[in-house]
N, C-alpha and C. Protein backbone atom coordinates (compact mmCIF):
# COMPACT_ATOMS: atom_id res chain seq x y z
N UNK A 1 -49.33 -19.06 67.10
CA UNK A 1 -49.05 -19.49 68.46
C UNK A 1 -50.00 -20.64 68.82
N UNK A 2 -49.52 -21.42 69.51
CA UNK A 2 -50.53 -22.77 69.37
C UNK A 2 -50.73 -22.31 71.17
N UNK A 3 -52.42 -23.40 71.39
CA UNK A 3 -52.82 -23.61 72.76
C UNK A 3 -52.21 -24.16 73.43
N UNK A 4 -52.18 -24.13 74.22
CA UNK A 4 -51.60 -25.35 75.79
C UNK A 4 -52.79 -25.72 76.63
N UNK A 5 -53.05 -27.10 75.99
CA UNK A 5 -53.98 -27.54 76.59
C UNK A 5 -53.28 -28.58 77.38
N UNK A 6 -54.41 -29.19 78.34
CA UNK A 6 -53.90 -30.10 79.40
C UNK A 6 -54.80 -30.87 79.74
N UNK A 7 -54.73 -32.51 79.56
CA UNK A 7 -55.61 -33.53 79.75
C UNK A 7 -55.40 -33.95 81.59
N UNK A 8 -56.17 -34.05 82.22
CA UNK A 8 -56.14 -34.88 83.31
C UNK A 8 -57.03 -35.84 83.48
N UNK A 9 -56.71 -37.27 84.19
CA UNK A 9 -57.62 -38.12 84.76
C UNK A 9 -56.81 -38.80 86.06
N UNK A 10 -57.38 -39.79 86.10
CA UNK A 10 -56.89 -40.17 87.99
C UNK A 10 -55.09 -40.70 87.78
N UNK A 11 -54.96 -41.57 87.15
CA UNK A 11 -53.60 -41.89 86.98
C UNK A 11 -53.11 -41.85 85.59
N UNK A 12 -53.19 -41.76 84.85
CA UNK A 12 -52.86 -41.27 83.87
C UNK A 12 -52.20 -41.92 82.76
N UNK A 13 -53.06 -42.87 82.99
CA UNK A 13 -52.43 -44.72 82.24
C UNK A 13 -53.25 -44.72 81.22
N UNK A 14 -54.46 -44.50 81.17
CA UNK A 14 -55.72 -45.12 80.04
C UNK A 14 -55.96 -43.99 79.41
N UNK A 15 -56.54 -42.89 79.98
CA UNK A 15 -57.58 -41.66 79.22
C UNK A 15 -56.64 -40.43 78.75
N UNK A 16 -55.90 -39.76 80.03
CA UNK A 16 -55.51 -38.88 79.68
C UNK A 16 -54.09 -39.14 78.40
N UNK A 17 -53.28 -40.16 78.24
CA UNK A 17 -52.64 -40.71 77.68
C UNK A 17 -53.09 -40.33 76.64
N UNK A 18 -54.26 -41.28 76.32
CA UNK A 18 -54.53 -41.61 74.87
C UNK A 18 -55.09 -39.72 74.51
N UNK A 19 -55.79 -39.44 75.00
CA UNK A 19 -55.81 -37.44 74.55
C UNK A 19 -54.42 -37.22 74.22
N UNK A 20 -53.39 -37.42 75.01
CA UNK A 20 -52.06 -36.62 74.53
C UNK A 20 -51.36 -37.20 73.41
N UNK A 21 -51.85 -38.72 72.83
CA UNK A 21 -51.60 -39.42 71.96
C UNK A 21 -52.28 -38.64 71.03
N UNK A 22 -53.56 -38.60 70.77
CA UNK A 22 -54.28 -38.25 69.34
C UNK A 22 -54.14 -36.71 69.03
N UNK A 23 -53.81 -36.05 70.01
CA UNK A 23 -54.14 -34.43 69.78
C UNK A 23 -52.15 -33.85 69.38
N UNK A 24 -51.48 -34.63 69.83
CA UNK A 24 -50.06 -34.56 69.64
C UNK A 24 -49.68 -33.90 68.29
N UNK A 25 -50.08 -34.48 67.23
CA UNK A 25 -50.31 -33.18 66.10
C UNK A 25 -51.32 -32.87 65.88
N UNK A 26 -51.84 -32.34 66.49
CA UNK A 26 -53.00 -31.11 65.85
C UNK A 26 -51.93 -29.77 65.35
N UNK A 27 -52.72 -29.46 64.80
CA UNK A 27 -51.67 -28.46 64.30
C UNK A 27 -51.58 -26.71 65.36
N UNK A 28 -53.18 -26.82 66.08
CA UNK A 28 -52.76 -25.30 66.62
C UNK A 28 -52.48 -25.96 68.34
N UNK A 29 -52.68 -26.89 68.87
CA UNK A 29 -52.16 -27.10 69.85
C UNK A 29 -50.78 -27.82 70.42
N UNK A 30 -50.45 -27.96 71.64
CA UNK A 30 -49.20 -28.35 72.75
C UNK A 30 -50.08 -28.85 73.32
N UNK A 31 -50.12 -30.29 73.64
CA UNK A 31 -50.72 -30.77 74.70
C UNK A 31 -49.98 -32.06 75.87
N UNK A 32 -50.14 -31.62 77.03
CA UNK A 32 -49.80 -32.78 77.88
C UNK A 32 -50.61 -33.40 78.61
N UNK A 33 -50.34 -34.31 79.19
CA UNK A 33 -51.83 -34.86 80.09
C UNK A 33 -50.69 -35.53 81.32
N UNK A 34 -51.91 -35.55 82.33
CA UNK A 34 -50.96 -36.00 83.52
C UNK A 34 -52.21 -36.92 84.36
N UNK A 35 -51.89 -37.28 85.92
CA UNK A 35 -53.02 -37.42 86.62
C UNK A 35 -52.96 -36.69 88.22
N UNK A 36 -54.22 -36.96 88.80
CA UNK A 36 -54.62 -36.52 90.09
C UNK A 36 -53.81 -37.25 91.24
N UNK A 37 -53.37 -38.71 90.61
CA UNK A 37 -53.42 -38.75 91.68
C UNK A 37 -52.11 -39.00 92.12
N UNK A 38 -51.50 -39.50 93.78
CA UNK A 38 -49.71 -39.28 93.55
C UNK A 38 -49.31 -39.84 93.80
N UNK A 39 -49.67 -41.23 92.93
CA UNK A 39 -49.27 -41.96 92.38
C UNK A 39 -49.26 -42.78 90.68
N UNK A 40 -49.76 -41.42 90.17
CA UNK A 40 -50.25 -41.33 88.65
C UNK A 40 -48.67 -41.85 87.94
N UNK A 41 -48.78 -42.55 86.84
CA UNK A 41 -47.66 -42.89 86.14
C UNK A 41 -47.00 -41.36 86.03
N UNK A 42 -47.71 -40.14 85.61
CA UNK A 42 -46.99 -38.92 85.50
C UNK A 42 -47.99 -37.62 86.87
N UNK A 43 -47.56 -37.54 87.49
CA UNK A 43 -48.75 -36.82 88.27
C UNK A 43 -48.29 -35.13 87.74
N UNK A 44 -49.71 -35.01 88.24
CA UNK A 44 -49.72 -32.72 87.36
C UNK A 44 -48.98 -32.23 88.53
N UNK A 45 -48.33 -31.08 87.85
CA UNK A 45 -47.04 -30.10 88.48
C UNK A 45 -47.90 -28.99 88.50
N UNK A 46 -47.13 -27.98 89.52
CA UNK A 46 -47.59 -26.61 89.06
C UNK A 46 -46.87 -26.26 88.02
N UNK A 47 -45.96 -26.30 87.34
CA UNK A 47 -45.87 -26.10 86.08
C UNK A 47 -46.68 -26.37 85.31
N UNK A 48 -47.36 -27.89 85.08
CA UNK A 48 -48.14 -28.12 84.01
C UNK A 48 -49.18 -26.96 84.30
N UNK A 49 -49.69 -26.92 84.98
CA UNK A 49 -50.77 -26.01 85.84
C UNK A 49 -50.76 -24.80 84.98
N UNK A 50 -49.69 -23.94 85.57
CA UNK A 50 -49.14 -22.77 85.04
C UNK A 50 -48.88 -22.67 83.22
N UNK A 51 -48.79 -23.64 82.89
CA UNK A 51 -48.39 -23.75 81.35
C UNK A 51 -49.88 -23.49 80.36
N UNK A 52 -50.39 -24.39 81.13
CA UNK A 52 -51.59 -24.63 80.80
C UNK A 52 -52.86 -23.18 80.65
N UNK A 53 -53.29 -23.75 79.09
CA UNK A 53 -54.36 -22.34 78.93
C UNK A 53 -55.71 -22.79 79.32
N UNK A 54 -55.64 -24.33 78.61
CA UNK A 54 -57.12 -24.88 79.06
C UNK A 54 -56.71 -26.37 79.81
N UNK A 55 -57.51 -26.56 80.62
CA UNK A 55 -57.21 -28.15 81.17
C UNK A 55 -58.90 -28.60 80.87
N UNK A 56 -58.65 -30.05 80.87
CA UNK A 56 -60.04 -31.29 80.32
C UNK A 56 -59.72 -31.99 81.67
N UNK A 57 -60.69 -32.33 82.23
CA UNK A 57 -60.85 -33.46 82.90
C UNK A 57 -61.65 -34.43 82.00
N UNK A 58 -61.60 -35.75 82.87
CA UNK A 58 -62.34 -36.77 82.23
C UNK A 58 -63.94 -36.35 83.56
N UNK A 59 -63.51 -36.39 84.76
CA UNK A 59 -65.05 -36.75 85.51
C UNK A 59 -65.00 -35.35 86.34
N UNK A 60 -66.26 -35.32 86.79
CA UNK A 60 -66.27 -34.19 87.75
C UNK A 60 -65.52 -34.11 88.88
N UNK A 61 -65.25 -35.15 89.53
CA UNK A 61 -64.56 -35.43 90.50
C UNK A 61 -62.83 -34.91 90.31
N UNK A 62 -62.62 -35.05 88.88
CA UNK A 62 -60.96 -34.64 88.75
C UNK A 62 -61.03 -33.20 89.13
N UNK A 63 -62.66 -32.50 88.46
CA UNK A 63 -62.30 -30.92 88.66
C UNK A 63 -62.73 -30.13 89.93
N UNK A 64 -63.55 -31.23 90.51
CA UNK A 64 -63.56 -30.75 92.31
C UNK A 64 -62.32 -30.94 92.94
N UNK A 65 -61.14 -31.93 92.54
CA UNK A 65 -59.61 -32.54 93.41
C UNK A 65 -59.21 -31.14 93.04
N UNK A 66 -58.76 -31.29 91.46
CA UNK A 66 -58.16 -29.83 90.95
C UNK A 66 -58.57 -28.48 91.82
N UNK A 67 -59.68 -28.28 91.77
CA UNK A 67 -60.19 -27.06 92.52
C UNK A 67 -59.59 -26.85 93.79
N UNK A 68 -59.90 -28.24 94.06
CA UNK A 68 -59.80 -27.92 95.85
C UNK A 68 -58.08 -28.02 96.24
N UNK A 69 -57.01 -28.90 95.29
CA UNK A 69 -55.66 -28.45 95.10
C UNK A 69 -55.09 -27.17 95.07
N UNK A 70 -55.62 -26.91 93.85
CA UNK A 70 -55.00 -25.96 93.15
C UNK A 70 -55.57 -24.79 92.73
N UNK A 71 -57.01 -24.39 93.47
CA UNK A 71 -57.23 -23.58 92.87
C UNK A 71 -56.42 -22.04 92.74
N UNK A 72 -55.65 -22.02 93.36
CA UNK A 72 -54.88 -20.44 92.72
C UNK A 72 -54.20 -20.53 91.20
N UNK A 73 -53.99 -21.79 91.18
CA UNK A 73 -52.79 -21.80 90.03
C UNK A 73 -54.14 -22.09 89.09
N UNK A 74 -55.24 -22.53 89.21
CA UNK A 74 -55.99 -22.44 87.95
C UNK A 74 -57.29 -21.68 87.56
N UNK A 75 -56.98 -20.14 88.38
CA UNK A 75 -57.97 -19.09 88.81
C UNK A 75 -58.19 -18.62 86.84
N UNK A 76 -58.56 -18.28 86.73
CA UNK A 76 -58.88 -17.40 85.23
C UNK A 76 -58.95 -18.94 84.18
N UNK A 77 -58.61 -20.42 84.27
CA UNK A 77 -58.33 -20.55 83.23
C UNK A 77 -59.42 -21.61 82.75
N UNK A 78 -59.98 -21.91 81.45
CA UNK A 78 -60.78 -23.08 81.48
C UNK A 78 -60.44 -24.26 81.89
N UNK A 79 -61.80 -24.75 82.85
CA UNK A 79 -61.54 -25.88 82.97
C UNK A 79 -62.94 -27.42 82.57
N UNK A 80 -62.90 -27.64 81.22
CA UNK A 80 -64.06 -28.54 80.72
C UNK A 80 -63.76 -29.98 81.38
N UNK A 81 -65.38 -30.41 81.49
CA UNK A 81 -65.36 -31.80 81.94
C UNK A 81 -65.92 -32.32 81.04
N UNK A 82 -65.21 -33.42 80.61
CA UNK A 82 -65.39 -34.81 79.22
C UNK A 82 -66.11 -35.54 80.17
N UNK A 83 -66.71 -35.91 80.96
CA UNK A 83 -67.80 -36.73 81.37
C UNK A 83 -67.49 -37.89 80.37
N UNK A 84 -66.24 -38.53 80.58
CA UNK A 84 -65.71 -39.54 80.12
C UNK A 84 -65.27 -40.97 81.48
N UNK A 85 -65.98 -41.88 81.83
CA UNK A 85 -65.66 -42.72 82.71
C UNK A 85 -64.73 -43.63 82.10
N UNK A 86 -63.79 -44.16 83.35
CA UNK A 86 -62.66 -44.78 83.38
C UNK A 86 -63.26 -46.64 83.28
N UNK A 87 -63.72 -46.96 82.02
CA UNK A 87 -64.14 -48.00 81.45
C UNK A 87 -63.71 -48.43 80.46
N UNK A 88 -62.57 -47.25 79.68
CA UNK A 88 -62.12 -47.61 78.12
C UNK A 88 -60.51 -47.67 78.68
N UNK A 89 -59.86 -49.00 77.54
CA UNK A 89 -58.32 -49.43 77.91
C UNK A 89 -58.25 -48.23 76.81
N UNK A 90 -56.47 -47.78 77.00
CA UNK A 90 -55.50 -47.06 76.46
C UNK A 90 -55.99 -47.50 74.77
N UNK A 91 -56.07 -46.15 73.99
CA UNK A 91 -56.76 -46.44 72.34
C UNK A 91 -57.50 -46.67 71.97
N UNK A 92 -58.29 -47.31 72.92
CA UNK A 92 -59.67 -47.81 72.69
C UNK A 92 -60.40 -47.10 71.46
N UNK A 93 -60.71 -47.41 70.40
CA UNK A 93 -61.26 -46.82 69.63
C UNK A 93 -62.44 -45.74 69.98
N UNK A 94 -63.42 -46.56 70.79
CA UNK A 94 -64.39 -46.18 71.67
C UNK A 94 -64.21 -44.91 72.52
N UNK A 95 -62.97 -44.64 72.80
CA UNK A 95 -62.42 -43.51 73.85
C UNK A 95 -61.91 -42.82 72.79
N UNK A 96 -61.40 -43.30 71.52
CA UNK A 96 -60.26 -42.23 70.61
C UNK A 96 -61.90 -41.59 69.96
N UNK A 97 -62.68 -41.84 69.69
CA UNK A 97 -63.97 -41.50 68.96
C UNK A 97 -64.22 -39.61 69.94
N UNK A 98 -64.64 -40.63 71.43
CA UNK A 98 -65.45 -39.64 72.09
C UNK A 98 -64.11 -38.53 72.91
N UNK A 99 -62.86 -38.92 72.70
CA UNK A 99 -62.09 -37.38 72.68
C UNK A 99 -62.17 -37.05 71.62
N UNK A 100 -62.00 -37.51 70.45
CA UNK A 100 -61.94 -36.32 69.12
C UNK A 100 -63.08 -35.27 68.88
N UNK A 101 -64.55 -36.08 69.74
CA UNK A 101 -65.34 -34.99 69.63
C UNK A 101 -65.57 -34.40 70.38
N UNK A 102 -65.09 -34.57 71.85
CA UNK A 102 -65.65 -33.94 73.00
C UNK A 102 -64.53 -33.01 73.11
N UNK A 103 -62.84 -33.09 72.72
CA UNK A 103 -62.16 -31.94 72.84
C UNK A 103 -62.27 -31.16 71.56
N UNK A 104 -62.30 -32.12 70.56
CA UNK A 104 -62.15 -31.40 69.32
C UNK A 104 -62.96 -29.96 69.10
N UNK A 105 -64.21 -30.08 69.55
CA UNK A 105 -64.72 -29.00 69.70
C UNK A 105 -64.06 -27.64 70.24
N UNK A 106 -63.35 -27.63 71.32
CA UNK A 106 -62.91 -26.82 71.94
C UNK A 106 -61.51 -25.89 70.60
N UNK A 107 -60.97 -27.30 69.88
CA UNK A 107 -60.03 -26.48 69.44
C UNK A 107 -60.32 -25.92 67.73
């Protein structure tokens, strides 16, 4: 049975993207990524919410919005912060480096 993990950042153009790009085959996870905000190219559902076993933010700030949104729908579940700032374009090698190790760990 694979994880359901879930990337968030503010709009969902640069960071969380490129996470749902590189982790797309891993082999034990499902991952989607969305953003905070609503006007994110894809903004988070309570579905994604609900689907979701673990969610990543990139900054603290995504997981104080999240909290203060949603916290019923994300009571019991992890939620890690990548202390990743919104400075790296979409692939950035530089950004593909520091998700492979900052989520990779987790899985």
């Amino acid at each position: 049975m694979k994880k359901h993990i879930l990337v968030l950042c503010s709009q969902n153009y640069l960071r969380s993207p490129t996470a749902e790009i590189i982790f797309a085959g891993h082999p034990h996870v499902e991952v989607r990524s969305a953003g905070l905000d609503s006007n994110a190219v894809r903004t988070v559902s309570e579905e994604d919410l609900l689907w979701s076993e673990c969610i990543f933010v990139m900054e603290r700030s995504h997981r104080n919005r999240l909290l203060k949104k949603y916290r019923a729908l994300v009571k019991g579940k992890r939620i890690i912060c990548l202390d990743i700032p919104d400075i790296y374009e979409r692939m950035d090698p530089e950004l593909v480096g520091l998700l492979l190790d900052r989520v990779g760990r987790y899985l």
